[in-house]
Protein backbone atom coordinates (compact mmCIF):
# COMPACT_ATOMS: atom_id res chain seq x y z
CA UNK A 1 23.06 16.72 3.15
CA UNK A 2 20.03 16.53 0.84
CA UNK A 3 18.06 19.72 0.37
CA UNK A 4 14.61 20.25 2.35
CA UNK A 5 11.98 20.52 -0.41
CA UNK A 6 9.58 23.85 -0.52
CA UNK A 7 6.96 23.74 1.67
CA UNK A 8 4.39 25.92 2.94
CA UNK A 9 5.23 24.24 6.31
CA UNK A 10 8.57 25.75 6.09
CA UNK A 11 7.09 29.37 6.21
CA UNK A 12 4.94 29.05 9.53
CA UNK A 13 8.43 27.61 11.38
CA UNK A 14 10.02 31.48 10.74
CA UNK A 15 9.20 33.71 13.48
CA UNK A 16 6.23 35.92 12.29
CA UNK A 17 7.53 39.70 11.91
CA UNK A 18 4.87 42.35 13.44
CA UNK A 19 4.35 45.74 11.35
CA UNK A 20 5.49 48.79 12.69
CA UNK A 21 4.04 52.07 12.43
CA UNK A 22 6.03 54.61 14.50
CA UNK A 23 7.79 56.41 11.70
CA UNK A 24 11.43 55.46 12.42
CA UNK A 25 13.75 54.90 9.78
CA UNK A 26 14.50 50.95 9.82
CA UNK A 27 17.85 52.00 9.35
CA UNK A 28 19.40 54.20 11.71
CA UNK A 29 16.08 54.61 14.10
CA UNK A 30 15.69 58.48 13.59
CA UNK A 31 12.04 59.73 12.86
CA UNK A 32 10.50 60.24 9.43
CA UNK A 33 9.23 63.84 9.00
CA UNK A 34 10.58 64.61 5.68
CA UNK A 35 7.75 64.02 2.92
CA UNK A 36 9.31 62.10 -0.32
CA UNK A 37 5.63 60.90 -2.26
CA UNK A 38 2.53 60.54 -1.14
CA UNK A 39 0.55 58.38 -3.54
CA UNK A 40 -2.86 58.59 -1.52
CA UNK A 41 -4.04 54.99 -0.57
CA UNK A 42 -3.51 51.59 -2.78
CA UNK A 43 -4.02 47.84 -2.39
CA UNK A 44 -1.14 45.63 -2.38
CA UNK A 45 0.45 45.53 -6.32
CA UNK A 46 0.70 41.82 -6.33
CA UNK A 47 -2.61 40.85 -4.76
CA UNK A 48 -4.58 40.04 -7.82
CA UNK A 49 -8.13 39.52 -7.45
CA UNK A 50 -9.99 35.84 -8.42
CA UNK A 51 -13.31 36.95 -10.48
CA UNK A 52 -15.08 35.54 -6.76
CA UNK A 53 -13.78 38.25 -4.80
CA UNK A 54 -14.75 41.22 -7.15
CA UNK A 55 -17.88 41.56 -4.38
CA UNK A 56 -15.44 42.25 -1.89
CA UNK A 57 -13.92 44.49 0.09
CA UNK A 58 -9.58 45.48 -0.38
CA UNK A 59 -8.21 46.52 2.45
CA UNK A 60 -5.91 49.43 0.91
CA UNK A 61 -2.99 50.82 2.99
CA UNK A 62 -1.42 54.44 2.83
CA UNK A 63 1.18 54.41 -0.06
CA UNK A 64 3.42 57.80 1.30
CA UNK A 65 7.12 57.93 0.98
CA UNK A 66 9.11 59.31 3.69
CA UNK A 67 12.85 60.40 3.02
CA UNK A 68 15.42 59.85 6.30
CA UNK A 69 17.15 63.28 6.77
CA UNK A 70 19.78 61.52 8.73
CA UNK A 71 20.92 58.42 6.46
CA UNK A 72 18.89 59.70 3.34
CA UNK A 73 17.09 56.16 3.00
CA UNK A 74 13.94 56.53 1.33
CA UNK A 75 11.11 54.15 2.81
CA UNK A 76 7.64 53.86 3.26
CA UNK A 77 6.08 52.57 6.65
CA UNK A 78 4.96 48.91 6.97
CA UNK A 79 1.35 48.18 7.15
CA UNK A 80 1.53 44.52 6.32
CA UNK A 81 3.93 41.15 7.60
CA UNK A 82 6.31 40.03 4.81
CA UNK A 83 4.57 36.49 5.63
CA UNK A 84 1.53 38.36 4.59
CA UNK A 85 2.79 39.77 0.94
CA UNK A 86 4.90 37.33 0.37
CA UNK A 87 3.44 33.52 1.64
CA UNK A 88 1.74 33.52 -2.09
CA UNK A 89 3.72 35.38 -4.62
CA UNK A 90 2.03 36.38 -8.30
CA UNK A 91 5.59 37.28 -9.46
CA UNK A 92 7.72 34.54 -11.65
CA UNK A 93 10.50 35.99 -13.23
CA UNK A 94 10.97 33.81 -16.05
CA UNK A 95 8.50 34.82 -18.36
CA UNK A 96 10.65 37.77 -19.34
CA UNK A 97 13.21 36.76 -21.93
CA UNK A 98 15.14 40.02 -21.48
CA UNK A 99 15.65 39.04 -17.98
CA UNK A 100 16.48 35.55 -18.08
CA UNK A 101 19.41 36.63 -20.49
CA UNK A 102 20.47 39.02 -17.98
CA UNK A 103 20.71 36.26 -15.26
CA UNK A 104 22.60 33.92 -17.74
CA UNK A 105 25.01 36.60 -19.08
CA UNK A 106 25.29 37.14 -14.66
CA UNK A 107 26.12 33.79 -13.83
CA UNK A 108 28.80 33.24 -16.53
CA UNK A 109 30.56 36.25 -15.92
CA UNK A 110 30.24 36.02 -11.74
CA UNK A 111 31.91 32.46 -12.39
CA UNK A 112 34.57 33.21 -14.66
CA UNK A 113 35.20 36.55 -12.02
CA UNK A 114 35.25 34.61 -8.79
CA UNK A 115 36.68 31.29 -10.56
CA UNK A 116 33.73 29.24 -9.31
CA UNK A 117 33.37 25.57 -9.65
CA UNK A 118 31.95 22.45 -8.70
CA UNK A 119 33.66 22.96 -4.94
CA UNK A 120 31.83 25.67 -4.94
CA UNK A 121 28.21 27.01 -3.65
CA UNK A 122 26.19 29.71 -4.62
CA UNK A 123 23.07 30.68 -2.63
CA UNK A 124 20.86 32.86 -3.89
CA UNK A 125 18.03 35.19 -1.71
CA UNK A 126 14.51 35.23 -2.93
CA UNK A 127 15.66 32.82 -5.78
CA UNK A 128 11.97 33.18 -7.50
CA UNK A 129 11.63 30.34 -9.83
CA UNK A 130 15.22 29.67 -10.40
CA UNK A 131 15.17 31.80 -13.03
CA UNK A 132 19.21 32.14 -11.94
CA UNK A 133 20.36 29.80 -10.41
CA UNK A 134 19.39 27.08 -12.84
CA UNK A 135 22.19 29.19 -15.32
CA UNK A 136 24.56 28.07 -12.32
CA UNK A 137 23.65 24.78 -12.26
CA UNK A 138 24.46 24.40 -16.26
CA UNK A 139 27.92 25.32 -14.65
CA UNK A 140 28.46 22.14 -13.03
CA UNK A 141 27.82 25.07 -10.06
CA UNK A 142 26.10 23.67 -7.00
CA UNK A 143 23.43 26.40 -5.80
CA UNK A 144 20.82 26.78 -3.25
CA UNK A 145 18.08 28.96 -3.41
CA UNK A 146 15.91 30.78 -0.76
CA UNK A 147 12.08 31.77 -1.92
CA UNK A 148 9.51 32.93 0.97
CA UNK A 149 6.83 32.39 -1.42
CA UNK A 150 6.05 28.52 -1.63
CA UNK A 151 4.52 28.23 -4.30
CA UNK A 152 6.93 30.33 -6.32
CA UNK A 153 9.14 27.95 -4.65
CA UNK A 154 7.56 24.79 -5.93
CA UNK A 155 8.08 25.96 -9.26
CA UNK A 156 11.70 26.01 -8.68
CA UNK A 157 12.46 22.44 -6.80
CA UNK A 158 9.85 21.03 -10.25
CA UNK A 159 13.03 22.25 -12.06
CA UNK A 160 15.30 20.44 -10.22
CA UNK A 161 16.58 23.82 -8.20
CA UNK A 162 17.31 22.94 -4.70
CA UNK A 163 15.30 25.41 -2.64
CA UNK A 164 13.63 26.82 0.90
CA UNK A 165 10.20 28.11 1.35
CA UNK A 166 11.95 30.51 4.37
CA UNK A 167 12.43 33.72 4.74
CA UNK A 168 16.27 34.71 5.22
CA UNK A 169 17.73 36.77 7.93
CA UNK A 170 20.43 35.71 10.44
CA UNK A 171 18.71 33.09 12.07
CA UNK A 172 18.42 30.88 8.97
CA UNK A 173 22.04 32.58 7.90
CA UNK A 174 23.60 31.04 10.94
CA UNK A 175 21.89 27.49 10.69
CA UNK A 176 23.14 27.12 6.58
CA UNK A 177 26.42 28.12 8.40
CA UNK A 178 26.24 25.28 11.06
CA UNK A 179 25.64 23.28 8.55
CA UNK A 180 28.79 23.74 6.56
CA UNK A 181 26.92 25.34 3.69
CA UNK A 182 28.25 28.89 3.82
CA UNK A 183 28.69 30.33 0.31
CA UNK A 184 31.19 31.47 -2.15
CA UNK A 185 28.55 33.70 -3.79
CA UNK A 186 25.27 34.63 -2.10
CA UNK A 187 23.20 36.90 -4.49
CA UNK A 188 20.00 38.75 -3.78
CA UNK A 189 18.69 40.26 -6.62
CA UNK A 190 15.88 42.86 -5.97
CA UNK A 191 15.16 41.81 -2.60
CA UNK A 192 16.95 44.70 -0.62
CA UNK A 193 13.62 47.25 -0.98
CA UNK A 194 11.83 44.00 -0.03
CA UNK A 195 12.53 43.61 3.10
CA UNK A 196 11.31 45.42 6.23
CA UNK A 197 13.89 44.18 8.99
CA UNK A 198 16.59 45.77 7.06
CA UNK A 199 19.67 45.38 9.57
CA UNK A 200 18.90 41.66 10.34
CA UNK A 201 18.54 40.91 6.52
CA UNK A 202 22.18 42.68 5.95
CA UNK A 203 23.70 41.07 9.15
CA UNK A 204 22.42 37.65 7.78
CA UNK A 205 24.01 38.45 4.36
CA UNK A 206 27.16 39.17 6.09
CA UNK A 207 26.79 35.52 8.23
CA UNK A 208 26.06 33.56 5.04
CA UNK A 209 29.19 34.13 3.69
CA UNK A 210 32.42 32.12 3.45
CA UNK A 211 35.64 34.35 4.80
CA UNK A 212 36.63 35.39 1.27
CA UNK A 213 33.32 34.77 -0.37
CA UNK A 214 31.60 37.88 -2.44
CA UNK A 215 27.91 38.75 -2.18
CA UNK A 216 26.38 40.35 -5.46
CA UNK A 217 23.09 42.53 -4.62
CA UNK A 218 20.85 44.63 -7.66
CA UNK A 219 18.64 46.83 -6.48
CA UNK A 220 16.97 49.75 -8.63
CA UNK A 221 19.32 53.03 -7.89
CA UNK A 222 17.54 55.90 -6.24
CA UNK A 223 19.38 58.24 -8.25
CA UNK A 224 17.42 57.06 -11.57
CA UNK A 225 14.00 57.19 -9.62
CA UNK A 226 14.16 60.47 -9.26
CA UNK A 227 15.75 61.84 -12.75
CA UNK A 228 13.47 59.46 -14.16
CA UNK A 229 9.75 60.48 -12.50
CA UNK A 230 9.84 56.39 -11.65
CA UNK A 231 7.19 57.03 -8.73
CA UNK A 232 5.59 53.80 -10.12
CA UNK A 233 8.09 51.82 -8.68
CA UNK A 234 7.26 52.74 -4.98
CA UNK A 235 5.03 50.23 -3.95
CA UNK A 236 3.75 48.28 -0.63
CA UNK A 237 6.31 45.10 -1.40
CA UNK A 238 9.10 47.42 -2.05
CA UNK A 239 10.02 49.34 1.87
CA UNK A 240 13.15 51.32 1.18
CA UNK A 241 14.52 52.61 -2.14
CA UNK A 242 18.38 53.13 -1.93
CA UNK A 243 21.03 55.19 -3.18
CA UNK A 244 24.87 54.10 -3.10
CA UNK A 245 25.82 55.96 -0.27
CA UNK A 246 23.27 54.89 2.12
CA UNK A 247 23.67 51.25 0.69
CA UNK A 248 27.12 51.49 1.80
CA UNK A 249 26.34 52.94 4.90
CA UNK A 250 23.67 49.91 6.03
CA UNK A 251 26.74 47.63 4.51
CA UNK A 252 29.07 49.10 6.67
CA UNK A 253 27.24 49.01 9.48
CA UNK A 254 27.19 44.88 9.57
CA UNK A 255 30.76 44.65 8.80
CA UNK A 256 30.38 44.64 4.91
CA UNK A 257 33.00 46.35 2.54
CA UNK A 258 31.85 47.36 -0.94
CA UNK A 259 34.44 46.67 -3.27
CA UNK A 260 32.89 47.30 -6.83
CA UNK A 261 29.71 48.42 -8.51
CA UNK A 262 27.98 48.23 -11.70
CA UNK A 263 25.12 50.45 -13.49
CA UNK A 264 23.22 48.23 -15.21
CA UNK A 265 20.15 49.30 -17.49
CA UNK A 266 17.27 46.88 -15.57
CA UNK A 267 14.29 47.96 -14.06
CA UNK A 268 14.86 51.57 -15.23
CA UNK A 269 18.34 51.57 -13.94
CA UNK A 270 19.93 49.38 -11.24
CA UNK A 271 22.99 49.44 -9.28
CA UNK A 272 24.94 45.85 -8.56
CA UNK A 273 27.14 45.67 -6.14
CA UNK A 274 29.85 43.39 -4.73
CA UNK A 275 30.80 42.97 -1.17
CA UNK A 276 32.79 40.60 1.09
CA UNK A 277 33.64 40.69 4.77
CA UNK A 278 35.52 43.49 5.64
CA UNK A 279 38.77 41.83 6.22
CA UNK A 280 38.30 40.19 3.32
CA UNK A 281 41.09 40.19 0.50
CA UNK A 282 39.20 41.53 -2.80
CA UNK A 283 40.61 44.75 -3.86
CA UNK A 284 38.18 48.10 -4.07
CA UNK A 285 37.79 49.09 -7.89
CA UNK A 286 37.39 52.78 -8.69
CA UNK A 287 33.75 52.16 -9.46
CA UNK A 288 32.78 52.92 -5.79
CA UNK A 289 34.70 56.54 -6.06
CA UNK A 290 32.95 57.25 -9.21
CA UNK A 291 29.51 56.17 -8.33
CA UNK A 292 29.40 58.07 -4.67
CA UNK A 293 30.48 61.40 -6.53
CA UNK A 294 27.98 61.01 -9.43
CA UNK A 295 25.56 60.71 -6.79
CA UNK A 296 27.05 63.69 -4.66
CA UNK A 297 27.08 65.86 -7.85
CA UNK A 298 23.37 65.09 -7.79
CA UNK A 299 22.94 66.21 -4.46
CA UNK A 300 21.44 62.56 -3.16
CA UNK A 301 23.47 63.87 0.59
CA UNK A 302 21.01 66.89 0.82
CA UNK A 303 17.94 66.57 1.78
CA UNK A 304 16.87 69.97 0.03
CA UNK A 305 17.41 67.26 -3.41
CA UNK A 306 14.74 65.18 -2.55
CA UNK A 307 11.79 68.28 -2.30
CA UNK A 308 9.30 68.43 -5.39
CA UNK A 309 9.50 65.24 -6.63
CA UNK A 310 5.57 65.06 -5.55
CA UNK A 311 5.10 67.56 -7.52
CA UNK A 312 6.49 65.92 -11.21
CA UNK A 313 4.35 62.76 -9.94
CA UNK A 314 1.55 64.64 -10.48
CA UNK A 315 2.96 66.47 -13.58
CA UNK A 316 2.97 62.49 -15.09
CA UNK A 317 -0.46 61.98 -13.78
CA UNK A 318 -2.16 64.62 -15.10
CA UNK A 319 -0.58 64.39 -18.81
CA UNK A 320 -1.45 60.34 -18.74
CA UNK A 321 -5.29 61.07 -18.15
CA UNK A 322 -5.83 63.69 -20.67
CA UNK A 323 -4.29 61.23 -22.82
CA UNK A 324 -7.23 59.11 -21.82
CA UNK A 325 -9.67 61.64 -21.57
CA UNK A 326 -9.28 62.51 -25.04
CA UNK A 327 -8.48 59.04 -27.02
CA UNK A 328 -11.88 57.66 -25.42
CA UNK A 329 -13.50 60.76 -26.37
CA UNK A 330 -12.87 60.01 -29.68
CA UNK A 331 -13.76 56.49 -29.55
CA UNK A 332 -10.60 54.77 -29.70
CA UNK A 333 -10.16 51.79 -27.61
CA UNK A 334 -7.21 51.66 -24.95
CA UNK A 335 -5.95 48.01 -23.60
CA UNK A 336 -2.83 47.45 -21.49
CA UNK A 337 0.38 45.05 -21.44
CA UNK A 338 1.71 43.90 -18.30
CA UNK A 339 0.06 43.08 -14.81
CA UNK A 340 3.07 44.87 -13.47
CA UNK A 341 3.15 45.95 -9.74
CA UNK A 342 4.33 48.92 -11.03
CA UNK A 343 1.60 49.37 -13.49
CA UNK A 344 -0.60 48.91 -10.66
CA UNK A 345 0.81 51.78 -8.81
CA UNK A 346 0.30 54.00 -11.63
CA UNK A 347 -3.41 52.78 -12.30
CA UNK A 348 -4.60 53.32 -8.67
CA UNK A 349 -2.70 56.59 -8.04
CA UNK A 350 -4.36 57.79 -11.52
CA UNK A 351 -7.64 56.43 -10.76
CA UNK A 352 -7.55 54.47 -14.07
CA UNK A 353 -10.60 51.88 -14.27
CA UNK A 354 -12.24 50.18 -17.17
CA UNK A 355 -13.64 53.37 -17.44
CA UNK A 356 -10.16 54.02 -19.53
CA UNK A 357 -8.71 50.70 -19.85
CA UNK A 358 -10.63 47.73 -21.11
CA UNK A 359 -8.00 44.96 -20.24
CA UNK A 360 -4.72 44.09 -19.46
CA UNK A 361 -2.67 40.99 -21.00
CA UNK A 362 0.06 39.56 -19.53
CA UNK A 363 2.47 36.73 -20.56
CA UNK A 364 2.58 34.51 -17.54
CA UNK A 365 -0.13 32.31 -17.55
CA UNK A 366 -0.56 32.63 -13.69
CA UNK A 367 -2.14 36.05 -13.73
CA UNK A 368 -4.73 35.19 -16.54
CA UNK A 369 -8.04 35.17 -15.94
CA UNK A 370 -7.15 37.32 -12.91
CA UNK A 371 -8.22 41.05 -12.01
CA UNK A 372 -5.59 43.68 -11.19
CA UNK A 373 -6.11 44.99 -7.53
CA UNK A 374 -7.72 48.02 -7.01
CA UNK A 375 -8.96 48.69 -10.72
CA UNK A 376 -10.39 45.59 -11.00
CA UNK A 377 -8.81 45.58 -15.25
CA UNK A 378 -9.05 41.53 -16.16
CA UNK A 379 -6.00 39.83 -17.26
CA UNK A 380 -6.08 38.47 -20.91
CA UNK A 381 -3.71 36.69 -22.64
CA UNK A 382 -1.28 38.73 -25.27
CA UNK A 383 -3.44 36.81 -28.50
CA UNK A 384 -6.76 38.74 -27.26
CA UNK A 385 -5.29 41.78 -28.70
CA UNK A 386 -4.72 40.93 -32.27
CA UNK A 387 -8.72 40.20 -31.33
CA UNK A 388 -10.10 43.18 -30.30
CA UNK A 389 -7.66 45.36 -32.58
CA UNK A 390 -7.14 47.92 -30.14
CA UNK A 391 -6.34 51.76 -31.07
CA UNK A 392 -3.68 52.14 -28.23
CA UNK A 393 -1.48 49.29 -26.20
CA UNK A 394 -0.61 50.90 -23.40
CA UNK A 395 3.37 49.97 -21.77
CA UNK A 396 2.79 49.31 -18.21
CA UNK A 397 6.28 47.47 -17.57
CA UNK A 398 8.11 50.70 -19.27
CA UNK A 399 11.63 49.04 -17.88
CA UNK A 400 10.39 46.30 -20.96
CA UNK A 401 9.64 48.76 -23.31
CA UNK A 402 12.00 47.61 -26.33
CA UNK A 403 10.85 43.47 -25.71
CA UNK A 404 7.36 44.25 -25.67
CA UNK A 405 7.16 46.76 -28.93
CA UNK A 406 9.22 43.49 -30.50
CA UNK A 407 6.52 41.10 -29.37
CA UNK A 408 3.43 43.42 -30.03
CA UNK A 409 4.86 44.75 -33.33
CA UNK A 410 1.67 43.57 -35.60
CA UNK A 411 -0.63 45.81 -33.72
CA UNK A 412 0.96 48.37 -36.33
CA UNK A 413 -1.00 46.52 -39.31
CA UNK A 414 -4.02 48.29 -38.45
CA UNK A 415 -2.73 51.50 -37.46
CA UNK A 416 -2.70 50.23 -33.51
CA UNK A 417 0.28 52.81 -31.23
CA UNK A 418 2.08 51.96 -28.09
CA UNK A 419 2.03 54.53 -25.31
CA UNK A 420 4.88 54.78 -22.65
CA UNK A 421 3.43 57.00 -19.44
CA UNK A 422 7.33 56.97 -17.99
CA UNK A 423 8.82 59.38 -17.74
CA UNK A 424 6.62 61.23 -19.17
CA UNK A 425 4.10 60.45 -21.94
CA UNK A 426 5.20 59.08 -25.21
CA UNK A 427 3.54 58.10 -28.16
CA UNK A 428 5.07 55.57 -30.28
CA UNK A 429 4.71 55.28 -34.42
């Protein structure tokens, strides 16, 4: 059957989700009175800002992390409609070299693990640009990929990856299965904190798969968040933050068995996990012990654990604008790299403006010219700094820390230093 092609019709034919704002874990239902981070108010990270609407208003939306006492899922409430974040997506995840050689380094070892072939299909959630799946295809791998965001989308099928412009959940789950196209690998690669319908999402992940078929899912681990002061991660996009144990629980809960995990290094430290049906035949790997007691040596199933991380957030805020404070007073020019989501966070909780920051640069070509949200910092390209010779590039994207100090090396000819503000500050020679 030949592949739909990415539309933005596609999107307005899934059932439009409404926010809700009771306070209820979107888990297990019980209410939210346990305070994780409150970040004050911010705009959505990945709503950049055309130089037209700087005379307008941003609607900003409360950015306050609540921890589930019951399940320990950390999650903030949701004031907007995935349709409405994610319709038109600023993200492509192919202009970061680090990453595309951890997608091709994924999809040759996930083939030579699950024997994969050209009977088989691999469908990947929120497939982005086919940044993956393409790796697949050089496999002689057929793949399908499923992007919400059509024009990230567009990008994709222009590469010759098949994919939908829909969002995923059982419903669409159940059709790809009526139509013979269940999977012998669906991965969903830092999607899980993206979505707001949590138990539908899983249940659909559970329907998309073949009887014996294994489901791959990344996610940044909670664990590192916290030893790590990565509050900058917590954004509107992302809903839940997840350790093991509660991933295994929501697994469990839709009839999923975990049967291995991986600690990987990405976005600051990420778990990947494997999963099948729970009947299915793939044996559980002592990973899954080891993982759920380093987490229980942490104390991640207490919620006492979870107190005071507010207060190193502001520890981290504080130390990032004396930095500021006292390079400008000096006269030294400050410019950023990376219109990250995260660095976004960060900026808007920190109430850094081009007050502090002259501009931002940023590889992908679809956020120049652009202004972040919030802050209104423009978006240059990564040759404007060699330009303006700054005093100070400051590491937005810290998970990128070692590509970017590669790529920005020369700003070192004339005495220029990169600054990390995760996990705490740190001034590179």
């Amino acid at each position: 059957m030949p592949m739909p092609h990415a539309t933005s019709q596609a999107l307005s034919r899934e059932p439009r989700h409404a926010p809700r704002h009771d306070r209820r874990c979107r888990f297990c239902g019980a209410a939210l009175t346990e305070s994780f981070c409150d970040l004050g108010a911010a705009p959505l990270s990945n709503r950049y800002l055309k130089a037209e609407q700087l005379g307008r208003m941003e609607p900003t939306y409360p950015l306050h992390a609540y921890l589930c006492a019951a399940c320990h899922l950390v999650q903030l409430e949701e004031f907007e409609s995935p349709e409405a974040i994610f319709g038109d997506y600023a993200y492509f995840s192919s202009y970061s070299e680090s990453w595309l050689d951890h997608a091709r380094r994924f999809a040759e070892g996930a083939a030579r693990r699950l024997g994969l072939n050209a009977g088989s299909l691999v469908v990947e959630i929120a497939s982005n640009d086919g940044y993956l799946l393409q790796y697949f295809q050089r496999l002689g791998i057929p793949v399908l990929g499923i992007e919400p965001a059509a024009n990230v989308a567009k990008v994709a099928e222009a590469k010759g990856v098949p994919t939908l412009a829909r969002f995923f959940g059982t419903a669409l789950a159940e059709e790809l299965a009526a139509q013979g196209r269940a999977a012998d690998l669906v991965v969903a690669n830092n999607v899980l904190a993206h979505v707001p319908n949590l138990n539908d999402f899983v249940a659909g992940l559970a329907r998309a798969l073949k009887p014996e078929g294994a489901l791959s899912v990344e996610f940044p681990h909670l664990l590192r968040l916290i030893e790590l002061n990565q509050f900058d991660t917590i954004y509107h996009e992302h809903f839940s933050y997840f350790s093991f144990m509660t991933v295994e629980q929501v697994f469990a809960a839709h009839d999923l068995r975990i049967f291995d995990v991986e600690e990987l290094p990405t976005h600051g430290g990420s778990l990947r996990i494997w999963a099948c049906r729970h009947d299915a035949g793939h044996a559980t790997h002592a990973a899954v012990r080891r993982v759920k007691t380093l987490e229980q040596a942490a104390g991640l199933d207490r919620v006492e654990t979870y107190r005071g991380f507010g207060r190193r957030v502001r520890e981290v805020k504080r130390a990032l604008l004396t930095f500021l404070v006292e390079a400008k007073g000096r006269g030294h020019q400050v410019v950023a790299y990376g219109a990250a989501a995260k660095g976004n966070t960060l900026l808007n909780y920190c109430g850094i403006r081009t007050d502090f920051i002259d501009y931002v640069v940023d590889r992908s070509p679809h956020k120049q010219g652009l202004y972040l949200p919030g802050t209104r910092i423009p978006i240059l390209a990564p040759e404007h700094v060699a330009q303006t010779r700054p005093d100070y590039l400051l590491i937005l994207p810290w998970n990128l820390k070692s590509e970017i100090t590669a790529q920005m090396a020369h700003i070192r000819d004339w005495g220029g230093r990169f600054v990390v503000p995760i996990p705490q500050l740190e001034i590179l020679p």
